[in-house]
N, C-alpha and C. Protein backbone atom coordinates (compact mmCIF):
# COMPACT_ATOMS: atom_id res chain seq x y z
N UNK A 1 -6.72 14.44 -5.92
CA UNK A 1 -7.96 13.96 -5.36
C UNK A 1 -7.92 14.15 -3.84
N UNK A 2 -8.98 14.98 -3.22
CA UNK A 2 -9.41 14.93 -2.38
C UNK A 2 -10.05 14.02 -1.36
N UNK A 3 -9.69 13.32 -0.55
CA UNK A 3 -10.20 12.64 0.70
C UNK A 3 -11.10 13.23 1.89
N UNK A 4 -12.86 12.99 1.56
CA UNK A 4 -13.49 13.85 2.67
C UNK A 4 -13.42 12.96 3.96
N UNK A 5 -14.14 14.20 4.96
CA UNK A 5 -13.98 12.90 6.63
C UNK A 5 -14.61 11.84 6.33
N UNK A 6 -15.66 11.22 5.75
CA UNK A 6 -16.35 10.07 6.11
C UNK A 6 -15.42 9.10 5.09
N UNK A 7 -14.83 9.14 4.08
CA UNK A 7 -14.22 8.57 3.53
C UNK A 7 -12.39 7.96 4.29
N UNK A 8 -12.32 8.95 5.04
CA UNK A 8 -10.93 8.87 6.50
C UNK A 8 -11.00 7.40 6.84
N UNK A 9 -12.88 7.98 7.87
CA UNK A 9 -13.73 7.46 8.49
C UNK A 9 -13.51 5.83 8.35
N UNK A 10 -14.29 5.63 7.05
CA UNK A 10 -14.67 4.05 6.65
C UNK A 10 -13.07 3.26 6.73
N UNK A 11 -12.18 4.37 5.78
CA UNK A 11 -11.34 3.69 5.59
C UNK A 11 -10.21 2.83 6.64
N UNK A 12 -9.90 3.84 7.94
CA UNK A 12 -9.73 3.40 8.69
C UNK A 12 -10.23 2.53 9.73
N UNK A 13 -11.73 2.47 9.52
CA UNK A 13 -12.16 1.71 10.34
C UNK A 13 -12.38 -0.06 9.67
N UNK A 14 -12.13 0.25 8.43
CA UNK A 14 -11.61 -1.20 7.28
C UNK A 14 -10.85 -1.69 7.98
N UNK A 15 -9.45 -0.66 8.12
CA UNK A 15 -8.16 -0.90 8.14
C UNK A 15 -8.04 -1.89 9.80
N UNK A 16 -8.82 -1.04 10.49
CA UNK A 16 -8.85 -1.60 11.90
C UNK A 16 -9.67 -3.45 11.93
N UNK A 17 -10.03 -3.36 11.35
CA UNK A 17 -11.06 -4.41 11.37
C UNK A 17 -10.04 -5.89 10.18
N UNK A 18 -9.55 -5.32 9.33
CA UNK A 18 -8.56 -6.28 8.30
C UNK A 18 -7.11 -6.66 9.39
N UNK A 19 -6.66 -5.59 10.32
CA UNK A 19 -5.57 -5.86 11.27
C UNK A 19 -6.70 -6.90 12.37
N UNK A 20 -7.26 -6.48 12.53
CA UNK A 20 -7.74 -7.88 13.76
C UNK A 20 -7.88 -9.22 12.62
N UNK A 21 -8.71 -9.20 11.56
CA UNK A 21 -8.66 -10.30 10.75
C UNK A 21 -7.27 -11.10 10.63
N UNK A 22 -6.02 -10.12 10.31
CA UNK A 22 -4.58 -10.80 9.84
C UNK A 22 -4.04 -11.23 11.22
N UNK A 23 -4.76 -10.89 12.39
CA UNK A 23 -3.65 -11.01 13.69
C UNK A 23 -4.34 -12.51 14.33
N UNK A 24 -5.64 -12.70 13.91
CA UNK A 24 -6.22 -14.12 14.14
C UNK A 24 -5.62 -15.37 13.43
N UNK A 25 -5.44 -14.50 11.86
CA UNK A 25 -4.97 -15.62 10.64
C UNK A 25 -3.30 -15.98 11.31
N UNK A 26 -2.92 -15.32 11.49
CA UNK A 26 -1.34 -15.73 11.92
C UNK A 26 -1.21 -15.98 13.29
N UNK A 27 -1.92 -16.12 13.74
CA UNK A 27 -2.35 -16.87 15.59
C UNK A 27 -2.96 -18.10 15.17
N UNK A 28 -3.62 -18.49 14.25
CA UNK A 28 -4.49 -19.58 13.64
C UNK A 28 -3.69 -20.48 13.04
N UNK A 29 -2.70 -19.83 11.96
CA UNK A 29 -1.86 -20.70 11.27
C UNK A 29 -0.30 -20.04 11.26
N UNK A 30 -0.22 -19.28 11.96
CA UNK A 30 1.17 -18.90 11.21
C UNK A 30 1.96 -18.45 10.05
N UNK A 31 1.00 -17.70 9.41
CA UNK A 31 1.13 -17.22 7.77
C UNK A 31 1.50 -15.73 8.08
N UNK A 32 1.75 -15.02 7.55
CA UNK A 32 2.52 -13.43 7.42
C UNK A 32 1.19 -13.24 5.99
N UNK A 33 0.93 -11.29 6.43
CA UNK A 33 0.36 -10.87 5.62
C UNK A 33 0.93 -11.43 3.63
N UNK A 34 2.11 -11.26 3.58
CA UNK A 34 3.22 -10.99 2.39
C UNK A 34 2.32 -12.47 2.02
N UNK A 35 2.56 -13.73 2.40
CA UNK A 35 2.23 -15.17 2.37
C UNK A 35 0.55 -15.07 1.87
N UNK A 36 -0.20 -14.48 2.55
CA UNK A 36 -2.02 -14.46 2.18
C UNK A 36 -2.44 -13.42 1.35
N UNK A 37 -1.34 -12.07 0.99
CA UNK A 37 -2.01 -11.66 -0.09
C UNK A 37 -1.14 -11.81 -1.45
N UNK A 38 0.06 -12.36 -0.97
CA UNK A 38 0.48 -13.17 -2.95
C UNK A 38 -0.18 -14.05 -2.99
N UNK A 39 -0.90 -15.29 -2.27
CA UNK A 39 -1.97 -16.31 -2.26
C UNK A 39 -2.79 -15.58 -3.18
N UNK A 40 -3.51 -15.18 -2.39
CA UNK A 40 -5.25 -14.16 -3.20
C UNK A 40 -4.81 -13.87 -4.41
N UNK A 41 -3.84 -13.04 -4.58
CA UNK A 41 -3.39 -12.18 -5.74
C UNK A 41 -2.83 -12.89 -6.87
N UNK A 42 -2.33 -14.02 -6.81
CA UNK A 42 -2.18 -15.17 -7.95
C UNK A 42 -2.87 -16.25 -7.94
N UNK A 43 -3.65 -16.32 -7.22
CA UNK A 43 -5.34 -17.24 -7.66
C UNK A 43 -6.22 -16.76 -7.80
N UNK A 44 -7.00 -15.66 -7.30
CA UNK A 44 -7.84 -15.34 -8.18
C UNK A 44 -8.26 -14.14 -8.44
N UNK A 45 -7.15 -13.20 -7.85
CA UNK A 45 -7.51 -11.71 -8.39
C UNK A 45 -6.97 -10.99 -10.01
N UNK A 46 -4.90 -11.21 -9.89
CA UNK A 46 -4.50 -11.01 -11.11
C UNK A 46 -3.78 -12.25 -11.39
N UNK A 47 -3.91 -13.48 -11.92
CA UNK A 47 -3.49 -14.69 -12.17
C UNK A 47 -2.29 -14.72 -13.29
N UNK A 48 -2.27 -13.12 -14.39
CA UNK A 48 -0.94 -13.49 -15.42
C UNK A 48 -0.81 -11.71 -15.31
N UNK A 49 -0.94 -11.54 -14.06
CA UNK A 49 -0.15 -10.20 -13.94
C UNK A 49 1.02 -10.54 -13.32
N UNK A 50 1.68 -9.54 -13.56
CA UNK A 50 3.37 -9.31 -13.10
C UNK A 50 3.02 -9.42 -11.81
N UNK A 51 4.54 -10.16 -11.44
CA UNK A 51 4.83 -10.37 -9.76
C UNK A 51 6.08 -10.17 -9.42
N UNK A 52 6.91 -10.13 -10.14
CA UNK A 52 8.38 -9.61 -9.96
C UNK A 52 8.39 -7.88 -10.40
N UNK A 53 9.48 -7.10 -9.76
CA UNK A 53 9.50 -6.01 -9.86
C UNK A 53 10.82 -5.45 -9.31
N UNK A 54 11.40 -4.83 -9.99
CA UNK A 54 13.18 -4.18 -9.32
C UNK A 54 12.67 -2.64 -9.47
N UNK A 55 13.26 -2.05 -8.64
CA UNK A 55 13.30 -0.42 -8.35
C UNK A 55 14.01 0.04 -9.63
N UNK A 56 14.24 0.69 -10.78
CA UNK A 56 15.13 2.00 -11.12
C UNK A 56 15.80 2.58 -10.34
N UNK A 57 14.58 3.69 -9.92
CA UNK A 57 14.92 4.68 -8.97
C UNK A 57 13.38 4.85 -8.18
N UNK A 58 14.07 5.77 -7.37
CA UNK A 58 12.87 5.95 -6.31
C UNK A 58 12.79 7.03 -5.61
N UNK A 59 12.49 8.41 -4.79
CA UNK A 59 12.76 9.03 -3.98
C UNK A 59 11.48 9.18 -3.10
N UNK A 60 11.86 10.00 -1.62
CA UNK A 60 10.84 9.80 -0.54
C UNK A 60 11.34 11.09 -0.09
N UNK A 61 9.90 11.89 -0.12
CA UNK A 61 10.07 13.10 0.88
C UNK A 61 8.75 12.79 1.92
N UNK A 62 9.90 13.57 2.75
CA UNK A 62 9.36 13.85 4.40
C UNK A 62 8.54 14.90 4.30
N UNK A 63 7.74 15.12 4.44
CA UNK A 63 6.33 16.27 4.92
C UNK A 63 6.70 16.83 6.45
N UNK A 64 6.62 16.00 7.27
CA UNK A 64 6.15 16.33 8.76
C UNK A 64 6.90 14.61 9.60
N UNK A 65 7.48 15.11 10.41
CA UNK A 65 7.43 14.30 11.49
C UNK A 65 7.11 13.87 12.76
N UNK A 66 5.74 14.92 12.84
CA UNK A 66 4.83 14.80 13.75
C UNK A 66 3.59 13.92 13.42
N UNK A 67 3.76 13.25 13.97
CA UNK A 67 3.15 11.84 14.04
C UNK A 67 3.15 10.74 14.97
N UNK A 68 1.99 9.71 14.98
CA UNK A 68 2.06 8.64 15.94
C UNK A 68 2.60 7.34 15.16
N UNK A 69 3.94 7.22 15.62
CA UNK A 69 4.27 5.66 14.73
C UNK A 69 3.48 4.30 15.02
N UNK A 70 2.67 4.54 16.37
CA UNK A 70 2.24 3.29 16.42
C UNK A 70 0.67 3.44 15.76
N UNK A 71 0.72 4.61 15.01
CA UNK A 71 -0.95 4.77 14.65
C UNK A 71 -1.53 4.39 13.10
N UNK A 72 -2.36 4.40 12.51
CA UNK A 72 -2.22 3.69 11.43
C UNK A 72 -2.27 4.94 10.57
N UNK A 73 -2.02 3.98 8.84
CA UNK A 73 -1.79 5.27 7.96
C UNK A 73 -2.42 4.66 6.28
N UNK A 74 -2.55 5.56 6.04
CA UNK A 74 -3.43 5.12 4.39
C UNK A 74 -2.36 5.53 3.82
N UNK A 75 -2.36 4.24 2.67
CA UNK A 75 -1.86 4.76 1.40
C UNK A 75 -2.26 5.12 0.50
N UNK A 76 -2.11 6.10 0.08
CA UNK A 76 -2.58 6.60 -1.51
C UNK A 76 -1.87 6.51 -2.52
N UNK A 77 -2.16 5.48 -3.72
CA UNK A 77 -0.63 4.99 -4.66
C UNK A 77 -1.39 4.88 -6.14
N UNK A 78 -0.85 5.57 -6.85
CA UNK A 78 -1.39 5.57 -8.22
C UNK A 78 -0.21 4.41 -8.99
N UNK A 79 -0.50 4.14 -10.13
CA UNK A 79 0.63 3.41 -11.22
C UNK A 79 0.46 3.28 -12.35
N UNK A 80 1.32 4.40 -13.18
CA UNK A 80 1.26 4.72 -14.29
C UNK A 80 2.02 3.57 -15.68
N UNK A 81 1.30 2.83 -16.04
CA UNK A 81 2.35 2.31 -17.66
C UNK A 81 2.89 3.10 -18.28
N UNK A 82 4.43 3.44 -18.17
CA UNK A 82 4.54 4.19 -19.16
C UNK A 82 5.51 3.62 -20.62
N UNK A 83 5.21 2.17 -20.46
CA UNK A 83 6.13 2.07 -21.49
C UNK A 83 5.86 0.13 -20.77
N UNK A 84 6.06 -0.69 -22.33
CA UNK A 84 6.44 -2.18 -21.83
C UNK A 84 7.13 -2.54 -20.63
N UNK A 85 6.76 -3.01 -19.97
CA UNK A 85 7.40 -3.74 -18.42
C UNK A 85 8.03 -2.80 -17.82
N UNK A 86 7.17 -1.26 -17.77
CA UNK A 86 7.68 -0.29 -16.78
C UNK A 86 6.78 0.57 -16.25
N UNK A 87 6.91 0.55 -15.18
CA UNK A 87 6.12 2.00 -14.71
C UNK A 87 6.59 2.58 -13.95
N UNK A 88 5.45 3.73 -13.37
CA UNK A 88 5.87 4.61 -12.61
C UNK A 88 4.97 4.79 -11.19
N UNK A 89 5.90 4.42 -10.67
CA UNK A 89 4.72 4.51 -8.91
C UNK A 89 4.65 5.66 -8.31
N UNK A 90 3.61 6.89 -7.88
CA UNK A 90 3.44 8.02 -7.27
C UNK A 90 2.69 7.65 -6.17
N UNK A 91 2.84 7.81 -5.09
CA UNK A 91 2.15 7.73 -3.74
C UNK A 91 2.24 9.04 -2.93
N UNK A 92 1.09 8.65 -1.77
CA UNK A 92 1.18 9.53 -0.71
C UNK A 92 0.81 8.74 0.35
N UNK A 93 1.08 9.01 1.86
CA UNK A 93 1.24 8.54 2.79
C UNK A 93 0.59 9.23 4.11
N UNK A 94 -0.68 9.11 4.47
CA UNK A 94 -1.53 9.93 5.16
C UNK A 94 -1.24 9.29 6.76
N UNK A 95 -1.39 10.22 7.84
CA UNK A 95 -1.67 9.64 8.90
C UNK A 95 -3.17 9.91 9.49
N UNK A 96 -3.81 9.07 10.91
CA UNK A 96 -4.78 9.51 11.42
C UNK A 96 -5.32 10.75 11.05
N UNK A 97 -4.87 11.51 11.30
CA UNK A 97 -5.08 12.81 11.47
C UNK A 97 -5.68 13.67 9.53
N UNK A 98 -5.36 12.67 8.94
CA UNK A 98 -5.65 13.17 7.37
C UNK A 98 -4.61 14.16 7.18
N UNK A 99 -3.90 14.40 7.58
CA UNK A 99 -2.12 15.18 7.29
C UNK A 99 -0.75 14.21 6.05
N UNK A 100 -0.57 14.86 5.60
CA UNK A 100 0.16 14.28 4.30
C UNK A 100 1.63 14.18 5.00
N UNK A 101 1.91 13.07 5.35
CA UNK A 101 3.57 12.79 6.02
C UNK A 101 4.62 12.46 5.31
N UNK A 102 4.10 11.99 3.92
CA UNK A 102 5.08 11.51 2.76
C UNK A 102 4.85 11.67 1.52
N UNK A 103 5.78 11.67 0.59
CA UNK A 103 4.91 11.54 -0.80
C UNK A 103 5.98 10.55 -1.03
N UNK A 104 6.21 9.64 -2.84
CA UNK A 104 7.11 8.92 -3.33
C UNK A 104 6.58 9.08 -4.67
N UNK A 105 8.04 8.66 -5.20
CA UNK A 105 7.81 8.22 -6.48
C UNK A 105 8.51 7.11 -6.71
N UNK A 106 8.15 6.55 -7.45
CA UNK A 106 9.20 5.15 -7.68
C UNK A 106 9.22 4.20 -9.12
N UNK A 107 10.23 4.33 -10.04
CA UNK A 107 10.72 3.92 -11.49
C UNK A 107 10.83 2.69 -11.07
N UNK A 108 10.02 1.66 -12.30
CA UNK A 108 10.20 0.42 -11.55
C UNK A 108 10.10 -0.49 -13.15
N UNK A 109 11.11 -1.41 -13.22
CA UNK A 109 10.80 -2.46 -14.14
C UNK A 109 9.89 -3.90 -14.15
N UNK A 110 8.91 -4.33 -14.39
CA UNK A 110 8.30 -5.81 -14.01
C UNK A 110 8.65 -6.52 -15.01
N UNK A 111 8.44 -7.92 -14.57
CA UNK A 111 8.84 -8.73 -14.73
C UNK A 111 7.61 -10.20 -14.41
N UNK A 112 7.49 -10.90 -15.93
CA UNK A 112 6.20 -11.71 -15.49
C UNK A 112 6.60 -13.02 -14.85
């Protein structure tokens, strides 16, 4: 799947706008992203979905290391069932620029 510019566009400008939201919430109260979205995510988004999870295996290739580390980056992450309390995680890892800097895969067991 293809990512056009205006779709870059929105997304990053989400992304910009959810980082000022999380940088108020933890100036406000002192909570860490990890803390407000297992909140959300076990009240009222997936309430008897899996929340534990151990790696198998995993690998990470490098694309390019031209890049801005302080700049932001989309993830693109699919997750396949392939079997009772397992899947399979495929990602990609975009920067500004819409340039592909990473890919992954990652074998993973859950756990409810």
């Amino acid at each position: 799947m293809e990512l056009e510019e205006e779709d870059f566009s929105q997304l990053f400008e989400t992304i910009r706008k959810l980082v000022k939201i999380y940088s108020d919430l933890v100036k406000a109260f002192g909570v860490n992203l990890l803390m407000i979205v297992s909140m959300v995510d076990k009240l009222f988004l997936r309430p008897n979905f899996y929340n534990i999870f151990s790696s198998l295996n995993h690998k990470v290739w490098i694309h390019s290391n031209e890049f801005d580390p302080k700049g932001y980056f989309l993830y693109s992450v699919k997750c396949d069932n392939i079997g009772k309390n397992h899947s399979l995680i495929k990602g990609k890892i975009f920067d500004e620029n819409k340039k592909c800097i990473a890919s992954f895969i990652q074998d993973a067991i859950l756990v409810q």
